[in-house]
ModelCIF file with pLDDT and N, C-alpha, C, O atoms, coordinates in Angstrom:
data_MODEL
#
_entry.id   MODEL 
#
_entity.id                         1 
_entity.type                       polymer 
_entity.pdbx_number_of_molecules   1 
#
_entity_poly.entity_id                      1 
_entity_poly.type                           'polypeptide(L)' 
_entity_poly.nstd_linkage                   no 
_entity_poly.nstd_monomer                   no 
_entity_poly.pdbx_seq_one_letter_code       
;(UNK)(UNK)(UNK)(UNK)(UNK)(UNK)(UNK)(UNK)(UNK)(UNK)(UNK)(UNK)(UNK)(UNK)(UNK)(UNK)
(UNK)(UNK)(UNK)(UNK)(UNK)(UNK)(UNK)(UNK)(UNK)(UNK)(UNK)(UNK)(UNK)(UNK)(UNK)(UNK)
(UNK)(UNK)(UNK)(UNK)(UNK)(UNK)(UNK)(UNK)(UNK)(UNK)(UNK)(UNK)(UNK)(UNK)(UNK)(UNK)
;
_entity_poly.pdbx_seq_one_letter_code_can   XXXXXXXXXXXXXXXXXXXXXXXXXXXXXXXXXXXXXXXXXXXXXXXX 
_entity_poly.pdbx_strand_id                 A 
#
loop_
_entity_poly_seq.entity_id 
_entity_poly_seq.num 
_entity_poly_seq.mon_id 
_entity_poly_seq.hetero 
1 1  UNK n 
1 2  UNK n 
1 3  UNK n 
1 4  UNK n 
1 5  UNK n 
1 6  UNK n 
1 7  UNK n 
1 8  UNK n 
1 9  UNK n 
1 10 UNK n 
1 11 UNK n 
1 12 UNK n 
1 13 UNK n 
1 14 UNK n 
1 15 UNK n 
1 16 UNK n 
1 17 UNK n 
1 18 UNK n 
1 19 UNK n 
1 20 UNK n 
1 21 UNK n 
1 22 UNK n 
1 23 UNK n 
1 24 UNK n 
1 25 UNK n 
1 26 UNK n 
1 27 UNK n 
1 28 UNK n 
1 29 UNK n 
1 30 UNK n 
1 31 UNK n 
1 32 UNK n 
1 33 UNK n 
1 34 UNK n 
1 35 UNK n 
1 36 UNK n 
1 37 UNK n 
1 38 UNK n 
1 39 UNK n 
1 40 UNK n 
1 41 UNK n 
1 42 UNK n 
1 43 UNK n 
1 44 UNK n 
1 45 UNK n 
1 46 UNK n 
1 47 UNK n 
1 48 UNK n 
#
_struct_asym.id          A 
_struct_asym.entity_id   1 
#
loop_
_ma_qa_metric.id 
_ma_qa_metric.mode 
_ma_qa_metric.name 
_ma_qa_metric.software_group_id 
_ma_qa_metric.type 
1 global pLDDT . pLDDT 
2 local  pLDDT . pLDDT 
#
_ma_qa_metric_global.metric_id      1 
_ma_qa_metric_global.metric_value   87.88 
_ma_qa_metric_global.model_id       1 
_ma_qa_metric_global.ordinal_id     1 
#
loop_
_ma_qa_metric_local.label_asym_id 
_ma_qa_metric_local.label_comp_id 
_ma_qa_metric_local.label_seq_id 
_ma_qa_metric_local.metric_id 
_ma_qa_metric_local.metric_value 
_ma_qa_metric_local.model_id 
_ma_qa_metric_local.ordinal_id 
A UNK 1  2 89.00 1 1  
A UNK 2  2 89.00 1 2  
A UNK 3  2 90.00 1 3  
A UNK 4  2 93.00 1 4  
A UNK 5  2 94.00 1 5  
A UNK 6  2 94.00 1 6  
A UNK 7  2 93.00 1 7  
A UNK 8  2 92.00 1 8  
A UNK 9  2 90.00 1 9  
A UNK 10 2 83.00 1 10 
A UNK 11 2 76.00 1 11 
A UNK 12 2 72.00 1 12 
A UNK 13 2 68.00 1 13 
A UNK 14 2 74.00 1 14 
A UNK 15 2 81.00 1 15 
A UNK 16 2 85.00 1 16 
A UNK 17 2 88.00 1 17 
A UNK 18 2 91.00 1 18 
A UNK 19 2 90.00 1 19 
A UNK 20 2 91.00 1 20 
A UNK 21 2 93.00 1 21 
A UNK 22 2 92.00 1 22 
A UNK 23 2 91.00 1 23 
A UNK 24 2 89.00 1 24 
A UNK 25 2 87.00 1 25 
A UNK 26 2 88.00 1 26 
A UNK 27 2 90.00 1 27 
A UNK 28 2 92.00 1 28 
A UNK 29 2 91.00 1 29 
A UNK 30 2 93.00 1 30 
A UNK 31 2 94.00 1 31 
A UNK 32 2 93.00 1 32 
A UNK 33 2 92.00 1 33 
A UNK 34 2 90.00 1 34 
A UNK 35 2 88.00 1 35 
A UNK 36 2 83.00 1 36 
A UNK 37 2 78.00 1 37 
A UNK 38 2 79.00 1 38 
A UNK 39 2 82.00 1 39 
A UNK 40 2 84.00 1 40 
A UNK 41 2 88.00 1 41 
A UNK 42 2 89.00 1 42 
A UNK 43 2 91.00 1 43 
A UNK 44 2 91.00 1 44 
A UNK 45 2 92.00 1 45 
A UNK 46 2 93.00 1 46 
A UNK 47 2 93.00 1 47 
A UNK 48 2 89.00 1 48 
#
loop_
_atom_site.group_PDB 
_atom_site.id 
_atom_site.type_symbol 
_atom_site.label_atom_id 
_atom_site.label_alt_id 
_atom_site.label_comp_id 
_atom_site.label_asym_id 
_atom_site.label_entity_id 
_atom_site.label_seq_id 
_atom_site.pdbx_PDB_ins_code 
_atom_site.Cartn_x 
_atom_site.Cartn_y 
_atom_site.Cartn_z 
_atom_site.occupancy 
_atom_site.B_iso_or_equiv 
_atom_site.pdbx_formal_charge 
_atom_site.auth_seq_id 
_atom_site.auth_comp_id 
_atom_site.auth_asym_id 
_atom_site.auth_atom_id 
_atom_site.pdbx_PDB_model_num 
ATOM 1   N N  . UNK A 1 1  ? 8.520   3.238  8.518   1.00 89.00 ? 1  UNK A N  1 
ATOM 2   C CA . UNK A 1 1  ? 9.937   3.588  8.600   1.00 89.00 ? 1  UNK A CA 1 
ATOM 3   C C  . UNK A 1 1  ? 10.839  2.389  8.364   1.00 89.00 ? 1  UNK A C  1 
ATOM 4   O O  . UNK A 1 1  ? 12.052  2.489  8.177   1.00 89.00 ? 1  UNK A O  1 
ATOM 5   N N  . UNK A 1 2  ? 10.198  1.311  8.385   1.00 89.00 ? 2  UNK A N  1 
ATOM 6   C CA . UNK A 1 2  ? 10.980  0.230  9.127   1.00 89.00 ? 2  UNK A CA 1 
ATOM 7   C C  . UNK A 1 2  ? 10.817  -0.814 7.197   1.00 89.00 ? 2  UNK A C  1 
ATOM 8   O O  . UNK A 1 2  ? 11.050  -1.996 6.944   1.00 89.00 ? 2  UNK A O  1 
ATOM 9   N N  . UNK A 1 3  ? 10.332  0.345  6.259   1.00 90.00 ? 3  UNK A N  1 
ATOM 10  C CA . UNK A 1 3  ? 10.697  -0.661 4.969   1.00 90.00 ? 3  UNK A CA 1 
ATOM 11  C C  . UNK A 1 3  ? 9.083   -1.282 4.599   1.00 90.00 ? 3  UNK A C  1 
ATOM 12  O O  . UNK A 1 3  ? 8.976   -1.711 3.450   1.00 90.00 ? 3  UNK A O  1 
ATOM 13  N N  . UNK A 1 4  ? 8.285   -1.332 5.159   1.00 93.00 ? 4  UNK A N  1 
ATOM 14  C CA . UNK A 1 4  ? 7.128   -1.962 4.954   1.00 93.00 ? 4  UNK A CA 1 
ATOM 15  C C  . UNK A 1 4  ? 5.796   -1.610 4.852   1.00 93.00 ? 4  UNK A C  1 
ATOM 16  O O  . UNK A 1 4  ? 5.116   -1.047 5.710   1.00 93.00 ? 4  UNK A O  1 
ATOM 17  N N  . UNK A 1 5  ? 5.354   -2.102 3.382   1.00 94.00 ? 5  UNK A N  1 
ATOM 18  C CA . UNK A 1 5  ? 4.176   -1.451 2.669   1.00 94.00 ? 5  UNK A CA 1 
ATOM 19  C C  . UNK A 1 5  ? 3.072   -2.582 3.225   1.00 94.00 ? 5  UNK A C  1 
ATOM 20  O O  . UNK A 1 5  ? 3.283   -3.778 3.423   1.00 94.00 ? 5  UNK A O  1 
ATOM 21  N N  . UNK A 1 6  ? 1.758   -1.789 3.424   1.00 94.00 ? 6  UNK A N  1 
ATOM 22  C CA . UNK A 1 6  ? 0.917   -2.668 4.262   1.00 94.00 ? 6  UNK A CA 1 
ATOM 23  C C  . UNK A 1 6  ? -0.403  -2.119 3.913   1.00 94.00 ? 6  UNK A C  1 
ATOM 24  O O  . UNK A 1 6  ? -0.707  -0.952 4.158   1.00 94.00 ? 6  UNK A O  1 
ATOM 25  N N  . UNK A 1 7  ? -1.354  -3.144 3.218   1.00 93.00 ? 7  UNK A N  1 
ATOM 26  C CA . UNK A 1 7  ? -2.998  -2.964 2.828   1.00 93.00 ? 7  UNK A CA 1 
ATOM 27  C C  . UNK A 1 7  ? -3.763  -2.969 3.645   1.00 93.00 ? 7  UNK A C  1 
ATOM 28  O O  . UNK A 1 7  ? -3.301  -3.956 4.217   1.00 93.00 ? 7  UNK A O  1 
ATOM 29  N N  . UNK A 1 8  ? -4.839  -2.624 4.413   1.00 92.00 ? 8  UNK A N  1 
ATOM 30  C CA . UNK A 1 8  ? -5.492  -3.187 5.040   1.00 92.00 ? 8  UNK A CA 1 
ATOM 31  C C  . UNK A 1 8  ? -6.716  -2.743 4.649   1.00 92.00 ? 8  UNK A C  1 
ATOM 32  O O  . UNK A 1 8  ? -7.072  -1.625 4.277   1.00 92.00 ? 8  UNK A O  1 
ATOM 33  N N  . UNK A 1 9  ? -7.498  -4.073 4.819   1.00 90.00 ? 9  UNK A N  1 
ATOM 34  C CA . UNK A 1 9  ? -9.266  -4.188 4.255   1.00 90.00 ? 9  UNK A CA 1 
ATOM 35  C C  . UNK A 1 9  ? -10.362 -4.030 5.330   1.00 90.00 ? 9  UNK A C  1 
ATOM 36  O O  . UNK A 1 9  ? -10.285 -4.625 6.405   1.00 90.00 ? 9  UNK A O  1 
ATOM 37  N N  . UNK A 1 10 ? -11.108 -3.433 5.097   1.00 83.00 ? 10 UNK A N  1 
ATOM 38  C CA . UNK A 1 10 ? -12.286 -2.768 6.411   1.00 83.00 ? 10 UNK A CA 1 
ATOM 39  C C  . UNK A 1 10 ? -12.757 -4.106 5.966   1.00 83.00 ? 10 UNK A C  1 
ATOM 40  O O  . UNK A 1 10 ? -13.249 -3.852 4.866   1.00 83.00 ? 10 UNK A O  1 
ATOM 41  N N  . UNK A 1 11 ? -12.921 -5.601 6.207   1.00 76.00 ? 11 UNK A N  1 
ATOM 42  C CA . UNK A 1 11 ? -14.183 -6.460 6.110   1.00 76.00 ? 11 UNK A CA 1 
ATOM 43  C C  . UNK A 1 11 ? -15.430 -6.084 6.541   1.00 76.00 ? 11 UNK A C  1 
ATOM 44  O O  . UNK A 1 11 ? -16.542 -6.088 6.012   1.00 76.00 ? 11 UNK A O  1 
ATOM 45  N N  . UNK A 1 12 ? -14.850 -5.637 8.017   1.00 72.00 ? 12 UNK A N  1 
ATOM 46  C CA . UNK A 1 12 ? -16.126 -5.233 9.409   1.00 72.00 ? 12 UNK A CA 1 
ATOM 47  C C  . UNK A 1 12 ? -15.627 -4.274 9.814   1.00 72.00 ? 12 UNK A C  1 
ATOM 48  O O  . UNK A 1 12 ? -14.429 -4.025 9.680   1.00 72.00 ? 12 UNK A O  1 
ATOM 49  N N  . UNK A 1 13 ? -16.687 -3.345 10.553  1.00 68.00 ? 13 UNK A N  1 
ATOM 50  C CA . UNK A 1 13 ? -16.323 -2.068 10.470  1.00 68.00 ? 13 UNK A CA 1 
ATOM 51  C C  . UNK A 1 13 ? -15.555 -1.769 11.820  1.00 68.00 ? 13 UNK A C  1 
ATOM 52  O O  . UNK A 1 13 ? -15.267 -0.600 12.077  1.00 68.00 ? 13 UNK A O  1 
ATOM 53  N N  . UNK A 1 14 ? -15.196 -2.846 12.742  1.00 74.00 ? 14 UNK A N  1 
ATOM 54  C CA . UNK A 1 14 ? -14.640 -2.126 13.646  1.00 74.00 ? 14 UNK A CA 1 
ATOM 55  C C  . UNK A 1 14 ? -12.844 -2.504 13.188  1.00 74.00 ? 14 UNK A C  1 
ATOM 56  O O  . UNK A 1 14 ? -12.024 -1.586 13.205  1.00 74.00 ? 14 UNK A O  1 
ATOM 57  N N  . UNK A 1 15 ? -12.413 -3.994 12.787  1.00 81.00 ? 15 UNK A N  1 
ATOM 58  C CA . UNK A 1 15 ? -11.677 -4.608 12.640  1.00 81.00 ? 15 UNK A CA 1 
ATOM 59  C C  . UNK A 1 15 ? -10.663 -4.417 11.253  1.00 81.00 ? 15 UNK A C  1 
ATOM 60  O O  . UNK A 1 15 ? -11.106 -4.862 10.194  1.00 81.00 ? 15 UNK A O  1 
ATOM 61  N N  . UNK A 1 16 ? -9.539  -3.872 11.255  1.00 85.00 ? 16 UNK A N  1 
ATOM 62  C CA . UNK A 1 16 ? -9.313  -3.644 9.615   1.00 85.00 ? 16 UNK A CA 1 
ATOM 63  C C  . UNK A 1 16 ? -8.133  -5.026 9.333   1.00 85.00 ? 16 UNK A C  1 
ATOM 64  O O  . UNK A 1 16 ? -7.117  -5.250 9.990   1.00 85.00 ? 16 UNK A O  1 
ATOM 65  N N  . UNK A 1 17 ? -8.629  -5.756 8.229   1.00 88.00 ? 17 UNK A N  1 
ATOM 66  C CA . UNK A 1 17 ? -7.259  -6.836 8.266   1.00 88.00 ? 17 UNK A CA 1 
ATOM 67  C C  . UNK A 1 17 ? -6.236  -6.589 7.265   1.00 88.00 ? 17 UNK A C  1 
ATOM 68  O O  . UNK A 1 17 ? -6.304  -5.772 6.346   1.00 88.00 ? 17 UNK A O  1 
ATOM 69  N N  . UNK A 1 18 ? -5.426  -7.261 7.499   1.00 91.00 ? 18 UNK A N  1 
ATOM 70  C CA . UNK A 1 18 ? -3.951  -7.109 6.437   1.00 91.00 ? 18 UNK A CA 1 
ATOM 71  C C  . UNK A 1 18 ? -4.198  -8.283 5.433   1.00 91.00 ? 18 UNK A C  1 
ATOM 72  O O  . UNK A 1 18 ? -4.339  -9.500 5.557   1.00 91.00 ? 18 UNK A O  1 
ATOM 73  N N  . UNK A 1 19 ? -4.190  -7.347 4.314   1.00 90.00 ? 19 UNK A N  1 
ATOM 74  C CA . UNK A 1 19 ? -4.518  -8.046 2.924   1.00 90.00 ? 19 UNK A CA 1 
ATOM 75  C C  . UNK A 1 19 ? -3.584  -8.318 2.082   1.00 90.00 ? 19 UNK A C  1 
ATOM 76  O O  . UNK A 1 19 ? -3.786  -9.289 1.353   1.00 90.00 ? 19 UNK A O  1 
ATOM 77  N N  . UNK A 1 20 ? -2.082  -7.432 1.904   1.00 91.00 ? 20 UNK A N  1 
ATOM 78  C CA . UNK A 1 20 ? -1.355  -7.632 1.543   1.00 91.00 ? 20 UNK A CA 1 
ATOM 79  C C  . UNK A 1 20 ? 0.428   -6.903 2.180   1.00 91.00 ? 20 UNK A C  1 
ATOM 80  O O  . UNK A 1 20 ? 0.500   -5.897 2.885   1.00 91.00 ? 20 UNK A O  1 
ATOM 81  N N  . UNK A 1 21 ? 1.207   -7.418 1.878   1.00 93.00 ? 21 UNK A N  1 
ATOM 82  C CA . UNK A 1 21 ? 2.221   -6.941 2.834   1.00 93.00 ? 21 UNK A CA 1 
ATOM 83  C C  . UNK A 1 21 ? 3.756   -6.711 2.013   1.00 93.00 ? 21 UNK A C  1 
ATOM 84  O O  . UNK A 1 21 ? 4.183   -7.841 1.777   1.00 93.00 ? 21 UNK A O  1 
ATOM 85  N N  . UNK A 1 22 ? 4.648   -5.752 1.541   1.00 92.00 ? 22 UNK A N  1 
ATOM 86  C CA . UNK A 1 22 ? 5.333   -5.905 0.986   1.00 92.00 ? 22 UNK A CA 1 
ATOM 87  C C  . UNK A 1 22 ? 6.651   -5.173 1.742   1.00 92.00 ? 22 UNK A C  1 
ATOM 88  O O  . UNK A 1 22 ? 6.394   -4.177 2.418   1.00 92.00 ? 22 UNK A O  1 
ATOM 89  N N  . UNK A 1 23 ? 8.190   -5.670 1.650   1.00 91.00 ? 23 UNK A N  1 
ATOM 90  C CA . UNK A 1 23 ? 9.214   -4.976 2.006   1.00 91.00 ? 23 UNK A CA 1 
ATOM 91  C C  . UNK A 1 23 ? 10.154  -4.573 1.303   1.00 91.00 ? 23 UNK A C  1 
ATOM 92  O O  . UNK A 1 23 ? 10.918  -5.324 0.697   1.00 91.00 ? 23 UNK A O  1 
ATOM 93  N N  . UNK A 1 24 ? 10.216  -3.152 1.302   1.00 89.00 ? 24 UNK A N  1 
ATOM 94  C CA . UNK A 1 24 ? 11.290  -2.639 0.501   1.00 89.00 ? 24 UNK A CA 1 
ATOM 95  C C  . UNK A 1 24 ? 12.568  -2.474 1.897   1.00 89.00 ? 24 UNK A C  1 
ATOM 96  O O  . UNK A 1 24 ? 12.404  -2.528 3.115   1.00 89.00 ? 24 UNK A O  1 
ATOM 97  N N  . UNK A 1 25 ? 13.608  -2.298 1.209   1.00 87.00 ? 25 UNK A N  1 
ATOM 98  C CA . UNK A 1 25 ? 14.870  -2.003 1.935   1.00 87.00 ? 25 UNK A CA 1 
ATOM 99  C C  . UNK A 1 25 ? 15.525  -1.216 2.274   1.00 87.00 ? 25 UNK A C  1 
ATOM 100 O O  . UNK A 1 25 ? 16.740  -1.299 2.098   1.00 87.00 ? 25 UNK A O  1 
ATOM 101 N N  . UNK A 1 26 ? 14.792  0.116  3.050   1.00 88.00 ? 26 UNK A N  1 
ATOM 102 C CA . UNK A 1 26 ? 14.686  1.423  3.376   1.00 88.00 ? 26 UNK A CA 1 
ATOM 103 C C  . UNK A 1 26 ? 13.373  1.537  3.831   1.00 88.00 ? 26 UNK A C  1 
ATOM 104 O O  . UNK A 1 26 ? 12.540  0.631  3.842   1.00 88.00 ? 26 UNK A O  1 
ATOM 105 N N  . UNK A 1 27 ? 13.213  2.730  4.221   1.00 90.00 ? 27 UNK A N  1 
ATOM 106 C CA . UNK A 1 27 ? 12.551  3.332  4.943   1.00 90.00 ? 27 UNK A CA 1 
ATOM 107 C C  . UNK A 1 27 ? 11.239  3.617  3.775   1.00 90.00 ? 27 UNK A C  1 
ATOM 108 O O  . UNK A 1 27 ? 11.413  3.437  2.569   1.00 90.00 ? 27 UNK A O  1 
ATOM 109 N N  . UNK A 1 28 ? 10.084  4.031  4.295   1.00 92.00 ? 28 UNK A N  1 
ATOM 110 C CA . UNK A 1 28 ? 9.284   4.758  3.059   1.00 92.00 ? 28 UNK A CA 1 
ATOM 111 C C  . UNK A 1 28 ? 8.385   6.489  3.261   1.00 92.00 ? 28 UNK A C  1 
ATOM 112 O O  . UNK A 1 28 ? 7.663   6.967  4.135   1.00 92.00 ? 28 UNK A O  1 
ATOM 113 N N  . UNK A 1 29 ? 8.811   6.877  2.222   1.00 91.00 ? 29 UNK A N  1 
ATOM 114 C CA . UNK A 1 29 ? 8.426   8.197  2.643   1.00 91.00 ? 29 UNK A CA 1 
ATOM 115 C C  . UNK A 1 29 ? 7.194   8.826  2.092   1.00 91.00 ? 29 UNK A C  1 
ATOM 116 O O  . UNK A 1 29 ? 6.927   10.020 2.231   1.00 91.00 ? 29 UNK A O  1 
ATOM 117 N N  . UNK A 1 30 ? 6.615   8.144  1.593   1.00 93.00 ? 30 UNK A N  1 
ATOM 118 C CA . UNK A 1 30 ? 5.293   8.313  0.912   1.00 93.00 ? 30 UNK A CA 1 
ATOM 119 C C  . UNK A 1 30 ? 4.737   7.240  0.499   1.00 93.00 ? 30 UNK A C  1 
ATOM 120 O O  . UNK A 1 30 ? 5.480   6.296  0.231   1.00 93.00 ? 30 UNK A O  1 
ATOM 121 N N  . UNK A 1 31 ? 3.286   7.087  0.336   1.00 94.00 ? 31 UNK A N  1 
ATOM 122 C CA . UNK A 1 31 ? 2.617   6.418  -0.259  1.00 94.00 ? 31 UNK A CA 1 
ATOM 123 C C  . UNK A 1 31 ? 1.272   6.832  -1.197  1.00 94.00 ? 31 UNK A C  1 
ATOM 124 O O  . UNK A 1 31 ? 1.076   8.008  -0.891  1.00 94.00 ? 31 UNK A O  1 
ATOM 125 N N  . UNK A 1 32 ? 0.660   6.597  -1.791  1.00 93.00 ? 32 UNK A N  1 
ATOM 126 C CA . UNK A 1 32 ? -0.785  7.295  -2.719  1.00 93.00 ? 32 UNK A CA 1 
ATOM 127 C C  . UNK A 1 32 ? -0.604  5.734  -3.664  1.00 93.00 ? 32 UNK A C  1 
ATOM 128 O O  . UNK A 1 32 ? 0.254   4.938  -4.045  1.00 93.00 ? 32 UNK A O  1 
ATOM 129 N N  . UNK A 1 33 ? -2.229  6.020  -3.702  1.00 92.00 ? 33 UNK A N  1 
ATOM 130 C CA . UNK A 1 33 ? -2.933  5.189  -4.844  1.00 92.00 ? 33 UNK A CA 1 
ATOM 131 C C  . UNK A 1 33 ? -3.604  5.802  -5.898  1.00 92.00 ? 33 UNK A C  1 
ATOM 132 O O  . UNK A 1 33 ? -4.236  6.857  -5.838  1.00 92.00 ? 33 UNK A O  1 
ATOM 133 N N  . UNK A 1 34 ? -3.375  4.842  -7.197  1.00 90.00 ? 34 UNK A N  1 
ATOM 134 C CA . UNK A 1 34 ? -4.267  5.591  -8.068  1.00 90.00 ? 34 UNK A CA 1 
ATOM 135 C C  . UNK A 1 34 ? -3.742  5.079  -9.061  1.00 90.00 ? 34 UNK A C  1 
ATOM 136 O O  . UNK A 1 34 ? -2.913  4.190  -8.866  1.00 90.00 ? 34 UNK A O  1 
ATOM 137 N N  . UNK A 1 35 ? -4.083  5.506  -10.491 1.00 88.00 ? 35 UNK A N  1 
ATOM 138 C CA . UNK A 1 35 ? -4.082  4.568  -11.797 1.00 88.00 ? 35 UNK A CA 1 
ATOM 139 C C  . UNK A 1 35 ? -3.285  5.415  -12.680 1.00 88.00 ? 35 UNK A C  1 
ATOM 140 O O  . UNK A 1 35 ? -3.861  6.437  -13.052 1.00 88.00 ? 35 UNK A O  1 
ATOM 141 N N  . UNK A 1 36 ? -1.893  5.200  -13.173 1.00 83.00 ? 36 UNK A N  1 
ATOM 142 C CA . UNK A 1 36 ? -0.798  5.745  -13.134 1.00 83.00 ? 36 UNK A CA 1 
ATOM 143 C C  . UNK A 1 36 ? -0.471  4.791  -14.706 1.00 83.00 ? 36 UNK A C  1 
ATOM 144 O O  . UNK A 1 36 ? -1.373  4.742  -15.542 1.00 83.00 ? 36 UNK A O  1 
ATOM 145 N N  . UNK A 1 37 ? 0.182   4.447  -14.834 1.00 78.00 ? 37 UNK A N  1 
ATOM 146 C CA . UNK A 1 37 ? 0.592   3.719  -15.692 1.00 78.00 ? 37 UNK A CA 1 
ATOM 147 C C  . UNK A 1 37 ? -0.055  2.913  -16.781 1.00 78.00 ? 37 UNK A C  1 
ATOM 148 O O  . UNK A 1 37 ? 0.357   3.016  -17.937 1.00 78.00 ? 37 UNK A O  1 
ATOM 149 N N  . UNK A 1 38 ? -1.004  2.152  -16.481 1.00 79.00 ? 38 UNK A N  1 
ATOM 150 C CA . UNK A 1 38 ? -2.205  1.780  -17.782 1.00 79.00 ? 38 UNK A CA 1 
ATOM 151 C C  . UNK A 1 38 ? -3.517  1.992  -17.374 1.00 79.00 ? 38 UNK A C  1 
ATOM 152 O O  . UNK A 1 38 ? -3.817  1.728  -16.209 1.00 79.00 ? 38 UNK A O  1 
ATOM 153 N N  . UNK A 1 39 ? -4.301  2.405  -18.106 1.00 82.00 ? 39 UNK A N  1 
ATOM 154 C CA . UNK A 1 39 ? -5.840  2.803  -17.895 1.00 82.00 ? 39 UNK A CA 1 
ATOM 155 C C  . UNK A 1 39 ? -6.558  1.379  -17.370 1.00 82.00 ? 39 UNK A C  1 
ATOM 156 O O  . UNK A 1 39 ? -6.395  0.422  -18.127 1.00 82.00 ? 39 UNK A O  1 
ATOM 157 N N  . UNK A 1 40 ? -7.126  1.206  -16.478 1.00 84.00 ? 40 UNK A N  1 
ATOM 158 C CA . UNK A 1 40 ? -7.960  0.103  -15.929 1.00 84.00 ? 40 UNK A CA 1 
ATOM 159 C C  . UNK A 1 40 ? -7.023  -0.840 -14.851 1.00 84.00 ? 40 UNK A C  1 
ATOM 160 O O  . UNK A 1 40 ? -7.305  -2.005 -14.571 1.00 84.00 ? 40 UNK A O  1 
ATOM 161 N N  . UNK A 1 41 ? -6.058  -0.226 -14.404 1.00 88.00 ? 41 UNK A N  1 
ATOM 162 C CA . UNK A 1 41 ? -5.522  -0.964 -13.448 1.00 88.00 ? 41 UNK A CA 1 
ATOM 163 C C  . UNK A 1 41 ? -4.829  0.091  -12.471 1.00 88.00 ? 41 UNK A C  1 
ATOM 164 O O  . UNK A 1 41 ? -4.026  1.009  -12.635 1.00 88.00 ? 41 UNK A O  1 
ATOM 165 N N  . UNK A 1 42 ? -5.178  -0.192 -11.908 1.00 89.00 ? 42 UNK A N  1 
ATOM 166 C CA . UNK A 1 42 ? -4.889  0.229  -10.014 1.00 89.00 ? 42 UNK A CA 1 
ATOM 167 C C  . UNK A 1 42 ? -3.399  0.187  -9.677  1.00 89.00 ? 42 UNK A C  1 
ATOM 168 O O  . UNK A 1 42 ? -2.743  -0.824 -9.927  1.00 89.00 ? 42 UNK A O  1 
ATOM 169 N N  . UNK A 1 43 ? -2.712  1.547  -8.970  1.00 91.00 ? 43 UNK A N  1 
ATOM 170 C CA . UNK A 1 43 ? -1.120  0.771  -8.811  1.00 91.00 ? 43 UNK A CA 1 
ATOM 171 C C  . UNK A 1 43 ? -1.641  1.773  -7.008  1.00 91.00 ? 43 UNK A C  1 
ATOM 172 O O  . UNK A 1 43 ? -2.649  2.246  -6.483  1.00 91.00 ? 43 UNK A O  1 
ATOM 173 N N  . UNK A 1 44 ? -0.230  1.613  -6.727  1.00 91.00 ? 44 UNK A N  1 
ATOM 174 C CA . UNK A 1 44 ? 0.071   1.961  -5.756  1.00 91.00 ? 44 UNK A CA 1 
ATOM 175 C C  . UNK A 1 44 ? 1.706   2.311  -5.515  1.00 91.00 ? 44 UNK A C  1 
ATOM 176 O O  . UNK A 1 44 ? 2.575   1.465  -5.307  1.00 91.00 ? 44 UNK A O  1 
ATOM 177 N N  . UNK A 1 45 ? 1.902   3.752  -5.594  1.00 92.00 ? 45 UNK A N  1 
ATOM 178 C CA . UNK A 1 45 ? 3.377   4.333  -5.248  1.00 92.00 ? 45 UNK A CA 1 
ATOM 179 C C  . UNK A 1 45 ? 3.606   4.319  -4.370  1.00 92.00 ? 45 UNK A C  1 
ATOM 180 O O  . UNK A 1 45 ? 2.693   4.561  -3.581  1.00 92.00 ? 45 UNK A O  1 
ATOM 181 N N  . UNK A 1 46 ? 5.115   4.003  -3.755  1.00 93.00 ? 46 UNK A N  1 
ATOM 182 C CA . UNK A 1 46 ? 5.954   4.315  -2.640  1.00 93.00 ? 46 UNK A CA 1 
ATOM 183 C C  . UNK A 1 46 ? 6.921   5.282  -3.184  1.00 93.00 ? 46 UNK A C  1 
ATOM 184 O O  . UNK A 1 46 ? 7.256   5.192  -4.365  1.00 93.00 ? 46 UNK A O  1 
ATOM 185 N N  . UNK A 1 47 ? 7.502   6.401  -2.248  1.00 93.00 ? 47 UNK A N  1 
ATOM 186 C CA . UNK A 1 47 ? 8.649   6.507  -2.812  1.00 93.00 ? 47 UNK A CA 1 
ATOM 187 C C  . UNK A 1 47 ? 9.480   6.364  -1.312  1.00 93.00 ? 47 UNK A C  1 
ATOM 188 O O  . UNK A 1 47 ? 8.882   6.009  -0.296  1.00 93.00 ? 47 UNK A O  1 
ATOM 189 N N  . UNK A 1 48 ? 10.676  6.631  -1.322  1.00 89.00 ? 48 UNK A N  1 
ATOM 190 C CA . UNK A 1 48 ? 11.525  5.873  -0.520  1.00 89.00 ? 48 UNK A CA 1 
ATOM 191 C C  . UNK A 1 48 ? 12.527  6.675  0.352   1.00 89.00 ? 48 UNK A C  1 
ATOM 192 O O  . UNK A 1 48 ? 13.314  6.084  1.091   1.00 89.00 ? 48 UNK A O  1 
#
């Protein structure tokens, strides 16, 4: 709610860490992954 997109990586299976961290300036109302825009690369949508 608070604007902030957040990865987190299972290293170990009990522990999940933050891998990457991004802030938009609003709130976010969705998120999904998946390969959208060029074939062989990975994105990740917010919308807002």
């Amino acid at each position: 709610d608070d604007g902030a997109l957040e990865i987190y990586h299972f290293e170990s299976a009990d522990d999940p860490a933050l891998r990457y961290d991004h802030a938009f300036s609003e709130s976010i109302a969705s998120i999904q992954g998946g390969c959208v825009g060029k074939d062989g690369y990975d994105e990740i949508l917010a919308s807002t």
